[in-house]
C-alpha atoms as a PDB file:
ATOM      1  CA  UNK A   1     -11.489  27.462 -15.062  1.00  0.00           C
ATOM      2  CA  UNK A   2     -11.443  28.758 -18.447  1.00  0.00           C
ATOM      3  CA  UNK A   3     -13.551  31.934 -19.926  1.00  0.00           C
ATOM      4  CA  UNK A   4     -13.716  32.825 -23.242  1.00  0.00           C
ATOM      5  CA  UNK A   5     -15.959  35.911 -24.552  1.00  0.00           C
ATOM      6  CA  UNK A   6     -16.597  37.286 -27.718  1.00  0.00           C
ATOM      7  CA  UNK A   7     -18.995  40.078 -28.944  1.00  0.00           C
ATOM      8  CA  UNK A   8     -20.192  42.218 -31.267  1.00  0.00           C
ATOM      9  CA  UNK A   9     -23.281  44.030 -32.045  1.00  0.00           C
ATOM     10  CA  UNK A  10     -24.457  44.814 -28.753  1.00  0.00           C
ATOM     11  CA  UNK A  11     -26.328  48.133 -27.522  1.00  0.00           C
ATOM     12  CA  UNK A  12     -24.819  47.790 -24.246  1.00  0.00           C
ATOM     13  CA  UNK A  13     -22.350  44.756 -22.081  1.00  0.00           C
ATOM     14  CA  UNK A  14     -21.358  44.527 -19.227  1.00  0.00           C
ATOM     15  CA  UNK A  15     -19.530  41.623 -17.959  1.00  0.00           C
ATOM     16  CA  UNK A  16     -18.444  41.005 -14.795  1.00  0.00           C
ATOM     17  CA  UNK A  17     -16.156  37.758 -13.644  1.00  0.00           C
ATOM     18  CA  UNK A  18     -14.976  36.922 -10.235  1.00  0.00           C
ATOM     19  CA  UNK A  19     -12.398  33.900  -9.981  1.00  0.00           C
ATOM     20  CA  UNK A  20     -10.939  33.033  -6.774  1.00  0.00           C
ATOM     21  CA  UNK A  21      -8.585  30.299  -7.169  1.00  0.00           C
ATOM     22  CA  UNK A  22      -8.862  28.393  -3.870  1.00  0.00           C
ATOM     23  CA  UNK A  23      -6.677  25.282  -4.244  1.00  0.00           C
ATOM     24  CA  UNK A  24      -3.130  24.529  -4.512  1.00  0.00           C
ATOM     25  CA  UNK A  25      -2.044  24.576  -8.267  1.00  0.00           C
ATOM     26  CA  UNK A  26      -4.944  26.211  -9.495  1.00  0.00           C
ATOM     27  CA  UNK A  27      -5.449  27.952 -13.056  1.00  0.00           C
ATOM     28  CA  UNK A  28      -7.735  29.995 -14.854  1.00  0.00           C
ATOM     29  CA  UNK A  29      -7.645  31.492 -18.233  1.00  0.00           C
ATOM     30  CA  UNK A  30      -9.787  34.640 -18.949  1.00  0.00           C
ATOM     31  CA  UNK A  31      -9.826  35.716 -22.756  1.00  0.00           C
ATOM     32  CA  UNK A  32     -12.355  38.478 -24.673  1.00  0.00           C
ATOM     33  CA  UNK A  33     -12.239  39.635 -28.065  1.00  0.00           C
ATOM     34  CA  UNK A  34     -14.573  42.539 -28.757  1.00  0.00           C
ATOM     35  CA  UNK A  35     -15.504  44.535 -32.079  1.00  0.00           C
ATOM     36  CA  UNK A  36     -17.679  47.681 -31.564  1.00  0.00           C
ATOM     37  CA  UNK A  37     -19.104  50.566 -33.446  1.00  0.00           C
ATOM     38  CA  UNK A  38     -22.087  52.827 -33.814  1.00  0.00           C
ATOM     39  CA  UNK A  39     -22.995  54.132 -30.136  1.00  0.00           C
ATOM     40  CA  UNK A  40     -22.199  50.637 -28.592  1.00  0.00           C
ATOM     41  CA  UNK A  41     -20.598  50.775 -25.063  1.00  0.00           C
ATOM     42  CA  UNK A  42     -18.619  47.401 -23.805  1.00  0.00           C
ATOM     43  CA  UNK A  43     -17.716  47.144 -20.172  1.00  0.00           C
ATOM     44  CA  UNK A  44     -15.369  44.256 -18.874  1.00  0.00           C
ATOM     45  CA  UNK A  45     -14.889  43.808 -15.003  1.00  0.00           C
ATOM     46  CA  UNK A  46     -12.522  40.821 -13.735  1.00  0.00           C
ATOM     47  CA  UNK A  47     -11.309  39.867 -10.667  1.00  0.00           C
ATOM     48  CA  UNK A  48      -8.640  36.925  -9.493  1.00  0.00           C
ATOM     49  CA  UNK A  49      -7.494  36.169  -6.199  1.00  0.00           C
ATOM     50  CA  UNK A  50      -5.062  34.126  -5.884  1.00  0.00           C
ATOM     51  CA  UNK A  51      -5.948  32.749  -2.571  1.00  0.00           C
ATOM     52  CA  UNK A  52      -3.220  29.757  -1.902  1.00  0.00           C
ATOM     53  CA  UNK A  53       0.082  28.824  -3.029  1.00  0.00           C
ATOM     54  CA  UNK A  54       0.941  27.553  -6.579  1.00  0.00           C
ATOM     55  CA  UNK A  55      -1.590  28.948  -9.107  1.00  0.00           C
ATOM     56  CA  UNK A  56      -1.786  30.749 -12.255  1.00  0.00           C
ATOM     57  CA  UNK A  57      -4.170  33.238 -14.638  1.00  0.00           C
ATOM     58  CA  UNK A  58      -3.827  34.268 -17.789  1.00  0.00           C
ATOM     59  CA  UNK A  59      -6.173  37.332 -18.850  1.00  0.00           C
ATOM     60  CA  UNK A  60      -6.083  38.356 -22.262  1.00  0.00           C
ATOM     61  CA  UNK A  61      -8.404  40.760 -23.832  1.00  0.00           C
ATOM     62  CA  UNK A  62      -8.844  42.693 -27.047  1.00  0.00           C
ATOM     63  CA  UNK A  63     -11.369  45.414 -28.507  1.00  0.00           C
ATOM     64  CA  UNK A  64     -11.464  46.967 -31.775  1.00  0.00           C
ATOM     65  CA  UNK A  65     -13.879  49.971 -31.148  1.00  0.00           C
ATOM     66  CA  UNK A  66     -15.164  51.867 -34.382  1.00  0.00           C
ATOM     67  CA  UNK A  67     -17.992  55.077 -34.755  1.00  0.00           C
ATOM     68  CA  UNK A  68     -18.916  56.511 -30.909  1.00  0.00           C
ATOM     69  CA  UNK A  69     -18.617  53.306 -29.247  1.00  0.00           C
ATOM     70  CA  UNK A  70     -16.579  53.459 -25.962  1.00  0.00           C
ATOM     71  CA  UNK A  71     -14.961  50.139 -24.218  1.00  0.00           C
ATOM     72  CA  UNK A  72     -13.874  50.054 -20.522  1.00  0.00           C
ATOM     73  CA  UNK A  73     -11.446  47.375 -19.021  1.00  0.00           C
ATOM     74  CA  UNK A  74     -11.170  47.074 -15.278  1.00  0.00           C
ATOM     75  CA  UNK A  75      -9.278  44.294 -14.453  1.00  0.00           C
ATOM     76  CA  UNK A  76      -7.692  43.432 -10.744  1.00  0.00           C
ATOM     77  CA  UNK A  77      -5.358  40.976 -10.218  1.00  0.00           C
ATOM     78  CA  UNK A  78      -5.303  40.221  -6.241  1.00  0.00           C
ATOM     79  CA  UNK A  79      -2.319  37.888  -4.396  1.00  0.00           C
ATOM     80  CA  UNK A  80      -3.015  37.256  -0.908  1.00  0.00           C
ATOM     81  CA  UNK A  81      -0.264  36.427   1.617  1.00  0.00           C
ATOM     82  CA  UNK A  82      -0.373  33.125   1.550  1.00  0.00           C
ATOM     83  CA  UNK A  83       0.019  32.950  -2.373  1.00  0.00           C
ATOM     84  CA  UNK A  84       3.634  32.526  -2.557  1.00  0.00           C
ATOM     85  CA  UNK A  85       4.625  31.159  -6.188  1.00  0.00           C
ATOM     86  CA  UNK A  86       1.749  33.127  -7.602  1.00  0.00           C
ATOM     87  CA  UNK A  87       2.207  33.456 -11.494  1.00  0.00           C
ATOM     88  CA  UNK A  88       0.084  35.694 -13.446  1.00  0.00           C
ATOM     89  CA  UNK A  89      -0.444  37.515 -16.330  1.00  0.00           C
ATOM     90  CA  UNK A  90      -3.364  40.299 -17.248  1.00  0.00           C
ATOM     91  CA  UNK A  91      -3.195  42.032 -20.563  1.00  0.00           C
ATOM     92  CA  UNK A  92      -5.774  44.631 -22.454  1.00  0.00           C
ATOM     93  CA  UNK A  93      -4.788  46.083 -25.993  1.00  0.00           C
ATOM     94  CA  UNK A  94      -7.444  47.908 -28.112  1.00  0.00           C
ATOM     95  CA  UNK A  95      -7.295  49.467 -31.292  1.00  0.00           C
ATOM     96  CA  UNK A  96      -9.279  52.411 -32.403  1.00  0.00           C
ATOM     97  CA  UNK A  97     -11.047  52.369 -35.845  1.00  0.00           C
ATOM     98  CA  UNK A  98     -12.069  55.939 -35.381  1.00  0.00           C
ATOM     99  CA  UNK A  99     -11.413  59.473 -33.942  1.00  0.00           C
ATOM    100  CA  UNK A 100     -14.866  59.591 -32.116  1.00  0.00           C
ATOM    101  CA  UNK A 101     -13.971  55.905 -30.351  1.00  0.00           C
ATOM    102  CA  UNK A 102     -12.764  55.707 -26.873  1.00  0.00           C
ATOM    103  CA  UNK A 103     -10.967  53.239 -24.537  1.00  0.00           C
ATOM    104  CA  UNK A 104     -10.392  53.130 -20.476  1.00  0.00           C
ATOM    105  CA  UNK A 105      -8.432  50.660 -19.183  1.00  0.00           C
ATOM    106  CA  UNK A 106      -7.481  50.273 -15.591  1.00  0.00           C
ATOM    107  CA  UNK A 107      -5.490  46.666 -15.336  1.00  0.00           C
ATOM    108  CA  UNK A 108      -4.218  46.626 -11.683  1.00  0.00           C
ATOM    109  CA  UNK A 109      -2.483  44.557  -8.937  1.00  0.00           C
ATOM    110  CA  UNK A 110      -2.653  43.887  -5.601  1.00  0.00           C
ATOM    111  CA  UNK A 111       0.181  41.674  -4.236  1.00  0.00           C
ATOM    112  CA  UNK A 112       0.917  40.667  -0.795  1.00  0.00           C
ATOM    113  CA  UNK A 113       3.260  38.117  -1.291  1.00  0.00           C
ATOM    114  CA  UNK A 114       6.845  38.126  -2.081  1.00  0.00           C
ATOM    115  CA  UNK A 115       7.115  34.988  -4.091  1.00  0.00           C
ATOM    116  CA  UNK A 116       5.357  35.765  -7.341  1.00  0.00           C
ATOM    117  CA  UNK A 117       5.465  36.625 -11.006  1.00  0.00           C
ATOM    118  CA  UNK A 118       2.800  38.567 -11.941  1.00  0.00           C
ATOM    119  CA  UNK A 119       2.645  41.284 -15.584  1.00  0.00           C
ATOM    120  CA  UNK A 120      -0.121  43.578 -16.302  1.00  0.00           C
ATOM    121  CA  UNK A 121      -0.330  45.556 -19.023  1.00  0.00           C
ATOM    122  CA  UNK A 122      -2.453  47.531 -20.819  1.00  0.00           C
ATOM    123  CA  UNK A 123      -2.459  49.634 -24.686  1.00  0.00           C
ATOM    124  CA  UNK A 124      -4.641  51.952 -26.740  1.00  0.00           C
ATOM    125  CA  UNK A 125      -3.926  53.124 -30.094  1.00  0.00           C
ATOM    126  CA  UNK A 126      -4.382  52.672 -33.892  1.00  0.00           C
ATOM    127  CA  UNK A 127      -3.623  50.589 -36.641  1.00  0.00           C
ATOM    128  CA  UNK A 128      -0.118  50.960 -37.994  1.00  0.00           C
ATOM    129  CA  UNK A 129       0.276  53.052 -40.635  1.00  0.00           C
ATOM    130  CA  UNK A 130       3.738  51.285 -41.795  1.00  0.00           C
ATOM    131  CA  UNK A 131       1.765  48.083 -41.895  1.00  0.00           C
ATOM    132  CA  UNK A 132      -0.883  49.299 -43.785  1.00  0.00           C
ATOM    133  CA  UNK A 133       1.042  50.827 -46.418  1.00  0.00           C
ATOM    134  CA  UNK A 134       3.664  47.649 -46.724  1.00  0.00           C
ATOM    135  CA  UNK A 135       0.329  45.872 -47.297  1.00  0.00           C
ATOM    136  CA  UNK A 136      -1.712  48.335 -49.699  1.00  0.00           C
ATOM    137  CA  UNK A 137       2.202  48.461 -51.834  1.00  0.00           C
ATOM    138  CA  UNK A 138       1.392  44.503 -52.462  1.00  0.00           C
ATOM    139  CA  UNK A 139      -1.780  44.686 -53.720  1.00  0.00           C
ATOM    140  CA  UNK A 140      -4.042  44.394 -50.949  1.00  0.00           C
ATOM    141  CA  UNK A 141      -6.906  47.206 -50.644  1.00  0.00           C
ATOM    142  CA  UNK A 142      -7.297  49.329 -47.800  1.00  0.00           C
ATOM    143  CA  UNK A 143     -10.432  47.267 -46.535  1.00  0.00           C
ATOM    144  CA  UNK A 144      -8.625  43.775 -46.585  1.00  0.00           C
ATOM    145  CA  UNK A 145      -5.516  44.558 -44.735  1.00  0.00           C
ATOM    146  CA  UNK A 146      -7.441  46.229 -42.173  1.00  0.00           C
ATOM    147  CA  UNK A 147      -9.106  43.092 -41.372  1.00  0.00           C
ATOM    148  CA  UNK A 148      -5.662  41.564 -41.474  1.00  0.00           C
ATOM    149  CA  UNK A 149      -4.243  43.056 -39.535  1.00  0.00           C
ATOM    150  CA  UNK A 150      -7.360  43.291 -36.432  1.00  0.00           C
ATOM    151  CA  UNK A 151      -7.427  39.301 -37.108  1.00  0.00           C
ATOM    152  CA  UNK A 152      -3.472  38.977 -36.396  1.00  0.00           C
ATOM    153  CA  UNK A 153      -4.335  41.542 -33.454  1.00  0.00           C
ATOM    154  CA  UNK A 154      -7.344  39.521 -32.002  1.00  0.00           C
ATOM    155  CA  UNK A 155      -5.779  35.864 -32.811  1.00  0.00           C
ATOM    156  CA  UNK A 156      -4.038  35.274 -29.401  1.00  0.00           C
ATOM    157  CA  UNK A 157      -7.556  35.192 -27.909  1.00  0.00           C
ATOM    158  CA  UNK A 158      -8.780  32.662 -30.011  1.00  0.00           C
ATOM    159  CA  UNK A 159      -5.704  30.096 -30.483  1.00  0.00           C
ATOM    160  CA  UNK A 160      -6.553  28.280 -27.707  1.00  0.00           C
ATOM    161  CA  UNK A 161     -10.099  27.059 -28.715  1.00  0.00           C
ATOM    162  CA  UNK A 162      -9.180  23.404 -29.663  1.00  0.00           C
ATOM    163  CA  UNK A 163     -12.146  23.540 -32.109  1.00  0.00           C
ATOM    164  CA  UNK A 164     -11.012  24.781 -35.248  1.00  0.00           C
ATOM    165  CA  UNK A 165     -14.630  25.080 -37.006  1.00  0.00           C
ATOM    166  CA  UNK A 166     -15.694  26.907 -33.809  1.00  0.00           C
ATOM    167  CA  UNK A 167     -12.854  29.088 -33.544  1.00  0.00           C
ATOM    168  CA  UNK A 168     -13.296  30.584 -37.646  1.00  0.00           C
ATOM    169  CA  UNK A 169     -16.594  30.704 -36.943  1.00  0.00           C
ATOM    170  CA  UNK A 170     -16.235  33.544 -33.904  1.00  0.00           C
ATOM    171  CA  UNK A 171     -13.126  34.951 -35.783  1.00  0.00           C
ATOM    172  CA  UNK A 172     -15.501  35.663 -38.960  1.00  0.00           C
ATOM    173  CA  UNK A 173     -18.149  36.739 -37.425  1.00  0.00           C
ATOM    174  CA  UNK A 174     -16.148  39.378 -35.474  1.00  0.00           C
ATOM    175  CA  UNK A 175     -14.665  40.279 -38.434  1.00  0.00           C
ATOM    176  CA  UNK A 176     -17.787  40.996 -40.431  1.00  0.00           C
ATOM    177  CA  UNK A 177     -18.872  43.492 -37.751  1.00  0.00           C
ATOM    178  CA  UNK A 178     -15.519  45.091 -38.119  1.00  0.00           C
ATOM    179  CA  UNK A 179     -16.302  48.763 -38.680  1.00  0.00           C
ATOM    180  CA  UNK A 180     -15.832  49.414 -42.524  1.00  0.00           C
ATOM    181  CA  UNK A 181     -15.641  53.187 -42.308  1.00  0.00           C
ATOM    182  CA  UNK A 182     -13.775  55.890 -40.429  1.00  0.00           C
ATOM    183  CA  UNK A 183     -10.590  54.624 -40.669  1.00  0.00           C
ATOM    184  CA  UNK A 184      -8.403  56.573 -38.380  1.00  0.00           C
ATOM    185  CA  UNK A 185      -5.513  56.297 -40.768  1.00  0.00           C
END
């Protein structure tokens, strides 16, 4: 099973995925990438159990939240007994474009077997300063290596869409509802 999401521009979302990965050598992959601003609120629940022996997940998500908008990640990663050989990985990263933008994240596991390889991770913060300025000393204006540097941010969601048209197509489109203003640094 593979999930990809990608937003902008929404009032209010909520998603909510459940994967239970039933049979031996099972996978899923479970990607976002998220831009919001204004008084926008994104919400992103997951949930996989690894239910039998042999299977993997990969979860990786990533917001850029500008203006009020607030993002929550809850994200539970869930080994039963019987899932020995259980290798998975759950990841959440946001940046924040502004000083009145807010993240929770809350990536967790629950493992009950002994045989497994499972990361979870989870980071907040703002774009680099260092980076930026390395940037802005060859030329590039403050605007444009912002969006440089949220596209090299947000990439590792996208690389796996086979589709190349497809893929620029989300990429720019979350980019041109990149917050322009407010800049945190």
């Amino acid at each position: 099973f593979q999930d990809l999401i990608a937003g902008s521009g929404s009032r209010l979302v909520r998603n909510e995925i459940h994967v239970s990965l039933n049979g031996a050598g099972g996978h899923t992959d479970l990607f976002g990438g998220y831009v919001s601003d204004g008084d926008e609120v994104v919400d992103h629940h997951t949930t996989i159990e690894h239910a039998v022996a042999d299977c993997t997940s990969r979860e990786i998500y990533r917001g850029v939240l500008g203006g009020k908008s607030r993002g929550a990640f809850t994200g539970m990663i869930h080994v039963h007994q019987d899932a020995q050989r259980t290798d998975a990985k759950q990841s959440n990263d946001a940046i924040l474009l502004s000083r009145s933008s807010e993240m929770n994240t809350r990536p967790r596991l629950e493992i009950y077997a002994d045989d497994v390889k499972c990361t979870h991770g989870a980071t907040v913060g703002e774009l680099d300063e260092g980076a930026l300025f390395y940037l802005r000393s060859r030329g590039v204006s403050l605007e444009e290596a912002r969006r440089m540097m949220v596209r090299a941010f947000t990439a590792e969601v996208f690389e796996e869409i086979e589709n190349e048209g497809l893929r620029e197509q989300i990429v720019e489109q979350l980019q041109a509802a990149m917050p322009a203003s407010e800049c945190v640094t």
